[in-house]
N, C-alpha and C. Protein backbone atom coordinates (compact mmCIF):
# COMPACT_ATOMS: atom_id res chain seq x y z
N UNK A 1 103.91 33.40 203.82
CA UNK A 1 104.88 33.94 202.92
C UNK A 1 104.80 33.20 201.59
N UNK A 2 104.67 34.16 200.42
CA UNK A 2 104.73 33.80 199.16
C UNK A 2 106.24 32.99 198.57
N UNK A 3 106.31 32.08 197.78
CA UNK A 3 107.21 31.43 197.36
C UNK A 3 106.77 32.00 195.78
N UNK A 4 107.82 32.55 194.83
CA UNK A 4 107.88 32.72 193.23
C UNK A 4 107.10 34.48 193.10
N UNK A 5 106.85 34.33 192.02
CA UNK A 5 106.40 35.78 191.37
C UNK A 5 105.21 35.73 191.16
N UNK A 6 104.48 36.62 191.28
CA UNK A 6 102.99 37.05 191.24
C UNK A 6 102.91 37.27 189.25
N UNK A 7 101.79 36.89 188.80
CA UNK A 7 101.19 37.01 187.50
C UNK A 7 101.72 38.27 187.09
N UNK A 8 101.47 39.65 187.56
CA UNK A 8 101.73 40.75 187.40
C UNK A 8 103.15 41.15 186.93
N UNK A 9 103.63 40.41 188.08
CA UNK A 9 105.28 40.62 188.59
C UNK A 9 105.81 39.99 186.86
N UNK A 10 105.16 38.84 186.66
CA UNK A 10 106.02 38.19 185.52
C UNK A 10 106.05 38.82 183.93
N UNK A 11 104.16 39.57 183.90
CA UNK A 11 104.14 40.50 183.05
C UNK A 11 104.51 41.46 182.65
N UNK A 12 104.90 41.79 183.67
CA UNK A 12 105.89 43.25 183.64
C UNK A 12 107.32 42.71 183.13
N UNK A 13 107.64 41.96 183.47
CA UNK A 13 109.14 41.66 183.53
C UNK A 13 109.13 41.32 182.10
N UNK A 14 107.76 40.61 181.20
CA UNK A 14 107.69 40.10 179.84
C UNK A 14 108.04 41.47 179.24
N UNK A 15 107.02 42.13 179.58
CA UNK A 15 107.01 43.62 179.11
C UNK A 15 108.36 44.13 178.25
N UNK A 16 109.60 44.46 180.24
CA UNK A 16 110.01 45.07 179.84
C UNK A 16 111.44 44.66 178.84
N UNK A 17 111.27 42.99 178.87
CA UNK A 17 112.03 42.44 178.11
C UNK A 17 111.75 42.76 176.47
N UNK A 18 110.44 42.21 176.25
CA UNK A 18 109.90 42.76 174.68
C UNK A 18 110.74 43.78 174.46
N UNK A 19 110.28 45.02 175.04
CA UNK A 19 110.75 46.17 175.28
C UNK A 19 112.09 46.30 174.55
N UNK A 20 113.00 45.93 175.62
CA UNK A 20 114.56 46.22 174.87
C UNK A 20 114.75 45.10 173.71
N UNK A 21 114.43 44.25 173.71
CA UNK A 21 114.24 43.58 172.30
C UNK A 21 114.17 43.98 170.76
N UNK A 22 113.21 45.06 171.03
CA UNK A 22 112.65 45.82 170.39
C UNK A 22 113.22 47.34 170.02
N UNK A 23 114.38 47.53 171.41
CA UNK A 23 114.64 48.73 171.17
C UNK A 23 116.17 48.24 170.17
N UNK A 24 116.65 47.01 170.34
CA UNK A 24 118.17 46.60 169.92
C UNK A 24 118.01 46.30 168.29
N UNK A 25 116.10 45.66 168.11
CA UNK A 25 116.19 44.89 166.53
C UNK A 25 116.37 46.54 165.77
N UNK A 26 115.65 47.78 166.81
CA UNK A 26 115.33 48.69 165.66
C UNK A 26 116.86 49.73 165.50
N UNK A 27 117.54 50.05 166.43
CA UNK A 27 119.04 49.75 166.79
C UNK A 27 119.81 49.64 165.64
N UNK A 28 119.89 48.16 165.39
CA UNK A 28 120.34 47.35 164.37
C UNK A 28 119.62 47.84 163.42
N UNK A 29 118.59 47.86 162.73
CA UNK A 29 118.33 48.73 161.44
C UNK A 29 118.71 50.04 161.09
N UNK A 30 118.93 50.68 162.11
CA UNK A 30 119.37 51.62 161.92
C UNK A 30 120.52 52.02 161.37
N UNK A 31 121.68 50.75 162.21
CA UNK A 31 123.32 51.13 161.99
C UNK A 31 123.25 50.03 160.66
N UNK A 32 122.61 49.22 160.20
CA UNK A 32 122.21 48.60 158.69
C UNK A 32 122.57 49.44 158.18
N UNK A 33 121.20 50.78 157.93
CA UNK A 33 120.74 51.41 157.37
C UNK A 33 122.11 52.45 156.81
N UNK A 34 122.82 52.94 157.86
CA UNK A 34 123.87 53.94 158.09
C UNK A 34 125.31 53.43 157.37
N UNK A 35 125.46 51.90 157.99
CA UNK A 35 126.48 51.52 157.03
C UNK A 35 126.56 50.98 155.58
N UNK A 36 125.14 50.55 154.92
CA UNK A 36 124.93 50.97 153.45
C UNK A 36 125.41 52.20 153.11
N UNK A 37 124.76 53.55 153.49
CA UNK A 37 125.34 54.62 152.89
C UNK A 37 126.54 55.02 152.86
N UNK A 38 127.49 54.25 153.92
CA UNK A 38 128.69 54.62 153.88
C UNK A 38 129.58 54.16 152.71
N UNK A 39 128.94 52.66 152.89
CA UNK A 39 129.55 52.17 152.01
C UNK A 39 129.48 52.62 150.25
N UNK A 40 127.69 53.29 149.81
CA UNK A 40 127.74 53.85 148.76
C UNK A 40 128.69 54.96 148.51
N UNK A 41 128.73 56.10 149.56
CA UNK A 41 129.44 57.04 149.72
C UNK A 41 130.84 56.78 149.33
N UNK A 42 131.65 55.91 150.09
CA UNK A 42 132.55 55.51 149.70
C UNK A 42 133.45 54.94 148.18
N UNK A 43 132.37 54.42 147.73
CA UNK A 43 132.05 53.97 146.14
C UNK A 43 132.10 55.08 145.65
N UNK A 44 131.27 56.29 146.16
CA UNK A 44 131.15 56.80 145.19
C UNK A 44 132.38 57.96 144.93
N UNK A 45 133.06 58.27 145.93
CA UNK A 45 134.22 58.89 146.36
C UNK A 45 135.03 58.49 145.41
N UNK A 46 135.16 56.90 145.79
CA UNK A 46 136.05 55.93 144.30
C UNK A 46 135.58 56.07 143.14
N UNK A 47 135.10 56.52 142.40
CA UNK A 47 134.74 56.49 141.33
C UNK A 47 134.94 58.05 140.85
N UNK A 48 134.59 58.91 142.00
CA UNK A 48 135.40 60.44 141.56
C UNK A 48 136.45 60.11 141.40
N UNK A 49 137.65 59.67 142.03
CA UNK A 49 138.92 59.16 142.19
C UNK A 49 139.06 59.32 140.51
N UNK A 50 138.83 58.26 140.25
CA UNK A 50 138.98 57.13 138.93
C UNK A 50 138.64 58.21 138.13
N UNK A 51 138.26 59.11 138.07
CA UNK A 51 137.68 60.10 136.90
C UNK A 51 138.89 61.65 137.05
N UNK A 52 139.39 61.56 138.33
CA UNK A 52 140.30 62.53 138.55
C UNK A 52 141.29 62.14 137.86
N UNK A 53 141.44 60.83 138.14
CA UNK A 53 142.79 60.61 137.63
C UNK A 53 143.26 60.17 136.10
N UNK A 54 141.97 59.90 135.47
CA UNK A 54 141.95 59.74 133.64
C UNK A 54 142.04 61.04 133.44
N UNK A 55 141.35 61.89 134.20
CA UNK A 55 142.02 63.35 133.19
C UNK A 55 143.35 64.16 133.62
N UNK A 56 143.79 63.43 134.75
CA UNK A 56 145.03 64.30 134.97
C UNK A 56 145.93 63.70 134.17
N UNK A 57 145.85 62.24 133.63
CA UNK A 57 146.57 61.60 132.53
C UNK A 57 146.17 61.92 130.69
N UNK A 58 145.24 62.59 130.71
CA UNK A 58 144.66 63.09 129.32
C UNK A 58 145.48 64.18 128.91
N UNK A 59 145.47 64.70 127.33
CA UNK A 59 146.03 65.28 127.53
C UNK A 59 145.29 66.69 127.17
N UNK A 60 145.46 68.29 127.88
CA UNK A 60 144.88 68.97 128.05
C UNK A 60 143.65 69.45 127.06
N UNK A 61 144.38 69.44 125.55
CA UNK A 61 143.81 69.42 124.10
C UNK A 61 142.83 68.71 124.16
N UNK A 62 142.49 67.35 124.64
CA UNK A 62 141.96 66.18 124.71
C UNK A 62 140.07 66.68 125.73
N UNK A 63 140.63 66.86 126.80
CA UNK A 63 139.57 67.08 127.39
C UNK A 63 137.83 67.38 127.54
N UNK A 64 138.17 68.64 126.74
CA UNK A 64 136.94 69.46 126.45
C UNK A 64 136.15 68.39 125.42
N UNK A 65 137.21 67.22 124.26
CA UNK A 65 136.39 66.71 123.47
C UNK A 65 135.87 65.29 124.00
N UNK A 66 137.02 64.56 124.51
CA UNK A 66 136.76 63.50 125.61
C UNK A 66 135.82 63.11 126.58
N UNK A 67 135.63 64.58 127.11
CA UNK A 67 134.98 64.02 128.56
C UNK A 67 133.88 64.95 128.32
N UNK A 68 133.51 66.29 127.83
CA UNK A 68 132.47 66.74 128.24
C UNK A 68 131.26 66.20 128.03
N UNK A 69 130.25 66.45 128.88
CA UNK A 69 128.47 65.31 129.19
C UNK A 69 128.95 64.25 128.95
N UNK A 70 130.10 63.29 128.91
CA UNK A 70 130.19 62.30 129.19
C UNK A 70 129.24 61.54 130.73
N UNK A 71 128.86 60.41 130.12
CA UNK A 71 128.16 59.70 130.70
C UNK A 71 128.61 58.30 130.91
N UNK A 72 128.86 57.92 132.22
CA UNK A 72 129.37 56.35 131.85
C UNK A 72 128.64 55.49 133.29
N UNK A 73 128.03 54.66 132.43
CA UNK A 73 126.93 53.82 133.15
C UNK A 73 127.38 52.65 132.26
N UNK A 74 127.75 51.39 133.09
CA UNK A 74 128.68 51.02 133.94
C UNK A 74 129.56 52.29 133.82
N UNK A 75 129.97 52.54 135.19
CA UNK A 75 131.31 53.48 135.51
C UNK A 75 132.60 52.65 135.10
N UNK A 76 133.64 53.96 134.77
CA UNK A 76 134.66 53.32 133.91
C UNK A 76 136.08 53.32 135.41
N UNK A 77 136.91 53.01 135.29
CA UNK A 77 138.29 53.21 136.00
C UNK A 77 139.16 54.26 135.24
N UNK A 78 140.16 54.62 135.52
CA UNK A 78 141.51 55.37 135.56
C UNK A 78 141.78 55.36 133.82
N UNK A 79 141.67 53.81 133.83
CA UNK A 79 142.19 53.35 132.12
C UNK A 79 141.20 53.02 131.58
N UNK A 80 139.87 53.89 131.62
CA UNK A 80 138.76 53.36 130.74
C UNK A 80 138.03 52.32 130.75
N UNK A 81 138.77 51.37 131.55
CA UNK A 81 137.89 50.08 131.55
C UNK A 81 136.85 50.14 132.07
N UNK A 82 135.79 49.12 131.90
CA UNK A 82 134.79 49.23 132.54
C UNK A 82 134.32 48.76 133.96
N UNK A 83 133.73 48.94 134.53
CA UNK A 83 133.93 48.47 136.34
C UNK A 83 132.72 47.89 136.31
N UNK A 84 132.35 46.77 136.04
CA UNK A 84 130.91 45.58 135.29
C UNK A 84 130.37 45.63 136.92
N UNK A 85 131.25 45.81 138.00
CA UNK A 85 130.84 44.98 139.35
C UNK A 85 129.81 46.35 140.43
N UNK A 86 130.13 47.52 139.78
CA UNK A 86 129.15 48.62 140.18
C UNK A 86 128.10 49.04 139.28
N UNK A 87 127.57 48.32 138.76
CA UNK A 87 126.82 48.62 137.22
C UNK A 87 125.56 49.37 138.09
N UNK A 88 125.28 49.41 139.01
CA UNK A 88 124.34 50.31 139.59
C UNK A 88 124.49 51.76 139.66
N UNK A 89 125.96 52.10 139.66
CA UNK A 89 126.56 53.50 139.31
C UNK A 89 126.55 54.10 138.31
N UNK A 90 126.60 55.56 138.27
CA UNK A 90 127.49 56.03 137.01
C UNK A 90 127.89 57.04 137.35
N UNK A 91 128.82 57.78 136.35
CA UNK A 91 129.30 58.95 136.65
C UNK A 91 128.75 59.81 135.21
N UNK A 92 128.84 60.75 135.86
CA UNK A 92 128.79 62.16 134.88
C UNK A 92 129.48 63.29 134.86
N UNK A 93 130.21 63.57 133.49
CA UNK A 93 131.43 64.20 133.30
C UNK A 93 131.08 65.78 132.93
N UNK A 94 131.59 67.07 133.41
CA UNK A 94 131.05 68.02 132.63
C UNK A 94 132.62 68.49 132.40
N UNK A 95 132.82 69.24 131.45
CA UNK A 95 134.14 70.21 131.41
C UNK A 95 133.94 71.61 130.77
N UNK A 96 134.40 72.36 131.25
CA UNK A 96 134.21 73.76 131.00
C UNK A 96 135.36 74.83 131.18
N UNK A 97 135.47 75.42 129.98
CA UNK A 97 136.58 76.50 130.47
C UNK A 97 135.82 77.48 131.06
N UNK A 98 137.04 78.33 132.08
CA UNK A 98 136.98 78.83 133.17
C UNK A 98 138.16 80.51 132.96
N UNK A 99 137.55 81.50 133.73
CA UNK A 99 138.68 82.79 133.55
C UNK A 99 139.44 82.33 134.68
N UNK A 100 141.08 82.77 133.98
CA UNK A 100 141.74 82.77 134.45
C UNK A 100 141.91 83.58 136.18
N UNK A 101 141.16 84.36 136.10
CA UNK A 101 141.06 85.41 136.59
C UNK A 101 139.69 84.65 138.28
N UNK A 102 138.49 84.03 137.28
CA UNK A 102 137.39 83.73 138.13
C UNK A 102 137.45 82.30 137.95
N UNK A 103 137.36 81.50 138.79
CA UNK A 103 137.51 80.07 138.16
C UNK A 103 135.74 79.43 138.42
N UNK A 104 135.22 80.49 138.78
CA UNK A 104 133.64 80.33 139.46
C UNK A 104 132.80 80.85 137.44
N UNK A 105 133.47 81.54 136.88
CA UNK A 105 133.38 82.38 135.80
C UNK A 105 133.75 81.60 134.38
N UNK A 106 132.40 80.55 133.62
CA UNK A 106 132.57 79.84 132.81
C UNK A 106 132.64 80.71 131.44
N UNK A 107 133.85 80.50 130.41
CA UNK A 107 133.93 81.14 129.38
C UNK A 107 133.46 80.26 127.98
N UNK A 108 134.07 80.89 127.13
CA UNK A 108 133.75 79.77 125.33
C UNK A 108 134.93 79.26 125.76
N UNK A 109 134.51 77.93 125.01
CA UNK A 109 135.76 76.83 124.94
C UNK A 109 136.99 77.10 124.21
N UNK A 110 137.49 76.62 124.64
CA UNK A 110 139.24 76.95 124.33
C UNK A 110 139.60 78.39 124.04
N UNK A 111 139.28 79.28 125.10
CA UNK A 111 139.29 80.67 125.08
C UNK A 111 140.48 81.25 126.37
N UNK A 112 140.85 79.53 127.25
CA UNK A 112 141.34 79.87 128.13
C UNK A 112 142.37 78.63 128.67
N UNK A 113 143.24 79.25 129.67
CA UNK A 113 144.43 77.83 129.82
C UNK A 113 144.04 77.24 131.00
N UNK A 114 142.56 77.59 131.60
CA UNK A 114 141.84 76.83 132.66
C UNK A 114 141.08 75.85 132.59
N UNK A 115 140.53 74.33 133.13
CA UNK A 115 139.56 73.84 132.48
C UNK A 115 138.84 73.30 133.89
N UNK A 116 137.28 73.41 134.27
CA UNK A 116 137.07 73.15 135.42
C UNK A 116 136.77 71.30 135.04
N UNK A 117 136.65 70.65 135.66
CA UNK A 117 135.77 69.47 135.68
C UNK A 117 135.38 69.31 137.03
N UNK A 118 133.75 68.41 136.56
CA UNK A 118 132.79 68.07 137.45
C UNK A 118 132.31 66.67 137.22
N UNK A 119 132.74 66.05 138.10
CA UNK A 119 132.03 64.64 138.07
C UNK A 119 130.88 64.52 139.01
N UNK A 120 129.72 64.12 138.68
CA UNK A 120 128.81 63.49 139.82
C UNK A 120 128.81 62.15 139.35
N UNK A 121 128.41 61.54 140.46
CA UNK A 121 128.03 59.77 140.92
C UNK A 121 126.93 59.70 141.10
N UNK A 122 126.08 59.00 140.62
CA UNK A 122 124.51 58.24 140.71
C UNK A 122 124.24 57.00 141.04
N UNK A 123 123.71 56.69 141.89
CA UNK A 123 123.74 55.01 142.56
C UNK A 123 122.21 54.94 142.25
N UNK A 124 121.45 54.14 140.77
CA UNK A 124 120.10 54.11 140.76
C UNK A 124 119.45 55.47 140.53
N UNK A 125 119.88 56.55 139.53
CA UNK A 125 119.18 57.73 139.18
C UNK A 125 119.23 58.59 140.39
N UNK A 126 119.79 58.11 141.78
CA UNK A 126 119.96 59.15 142.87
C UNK A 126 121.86 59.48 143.06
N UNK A 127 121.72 61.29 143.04
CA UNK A 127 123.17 61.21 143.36
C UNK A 127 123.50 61.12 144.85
N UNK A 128 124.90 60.84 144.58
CA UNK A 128 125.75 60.17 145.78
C UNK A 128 126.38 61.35 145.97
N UNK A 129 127.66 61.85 145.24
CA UNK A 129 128.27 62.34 145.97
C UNK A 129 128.65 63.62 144.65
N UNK A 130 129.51 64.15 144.33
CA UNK A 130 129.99 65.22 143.62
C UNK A 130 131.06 65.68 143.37
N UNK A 131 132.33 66.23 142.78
CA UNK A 131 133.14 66.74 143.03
C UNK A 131 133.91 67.60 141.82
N UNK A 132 134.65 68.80 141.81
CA UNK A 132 135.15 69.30 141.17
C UNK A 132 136.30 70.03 140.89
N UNK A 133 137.45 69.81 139.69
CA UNK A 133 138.98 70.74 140.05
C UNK A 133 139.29 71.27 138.85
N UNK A 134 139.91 72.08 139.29
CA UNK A 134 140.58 73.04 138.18
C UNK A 134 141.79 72.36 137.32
N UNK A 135 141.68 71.79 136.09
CA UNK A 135 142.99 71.81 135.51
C UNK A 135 143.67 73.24 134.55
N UNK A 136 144.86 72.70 134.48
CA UNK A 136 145.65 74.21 134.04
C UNK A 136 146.35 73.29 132.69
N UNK A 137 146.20 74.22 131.86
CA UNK A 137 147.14 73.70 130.32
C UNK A 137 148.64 74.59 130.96
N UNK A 138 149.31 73.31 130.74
CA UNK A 138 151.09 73.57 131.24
C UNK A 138 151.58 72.54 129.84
């Protein structure tokens, strides 16, 4: 009767250790990989935020001259300031009047009491995320 493990026996067992080793490091790159983007995503969500909310404080007159192709690399906050700590971002502003009637339906400027805006987010010349709302002159 044999006492311990045969050569074979131990290779295998190296094997199938490597093995899951290998299956956990690549695992882990993966959920790396997944929670970077969340976290850009997230950023970049915030930074639509911050752009929703300077023009819901603007005032309607203001808009079309303010913000349209606005470009802001460093991205700005709520109050214009600048946000130095995402300088990898930016946003991009479009504004456009819209029929009352079609809000899909872009008209001449100041032709109407609709105004759409569109911000996108860019992390490094790639966009992140997007978003867009209707303001109303009240």
């Amino acid at each position: 009767m044999k006492n311990g493990f045969s050569l074979v026996e131990v290779l295998i067992a190296i094997v199938l250790i490597a093995l899951a080793i290998f299956s956990l490091v690549a695992a882990n790159s993966s959920f790396t990989k997944a929670n970077g983007a969340g976290a850009d995503l997230s950023t970049a969500e915030f930074l639509i935020e911050q752009i929703r909310e300077r023009t819901a404080l603007a005032d309607y007159d203001d808009l079309l001259d303010d913000f349209d192709d606005a470009n802001y690399s460093p991205p700005i906050n709520s109050n214009g300031e600048v946000l130095n700590d995402f300088a990898a971002f930016s946003q991009q502003v479009t504004v456009e009047n819209v029929s009352a009637s079609n809000f899909e339906n872009v008209v001449a400027d100041y032709s109407s009491d609709f105004i759409r805006v569109t911000v996108r987010v860019f992390l490094n010349s790639n966009e992140i995320s997007s978003a867009s709302w209707i303001r109303a002159q009240y």
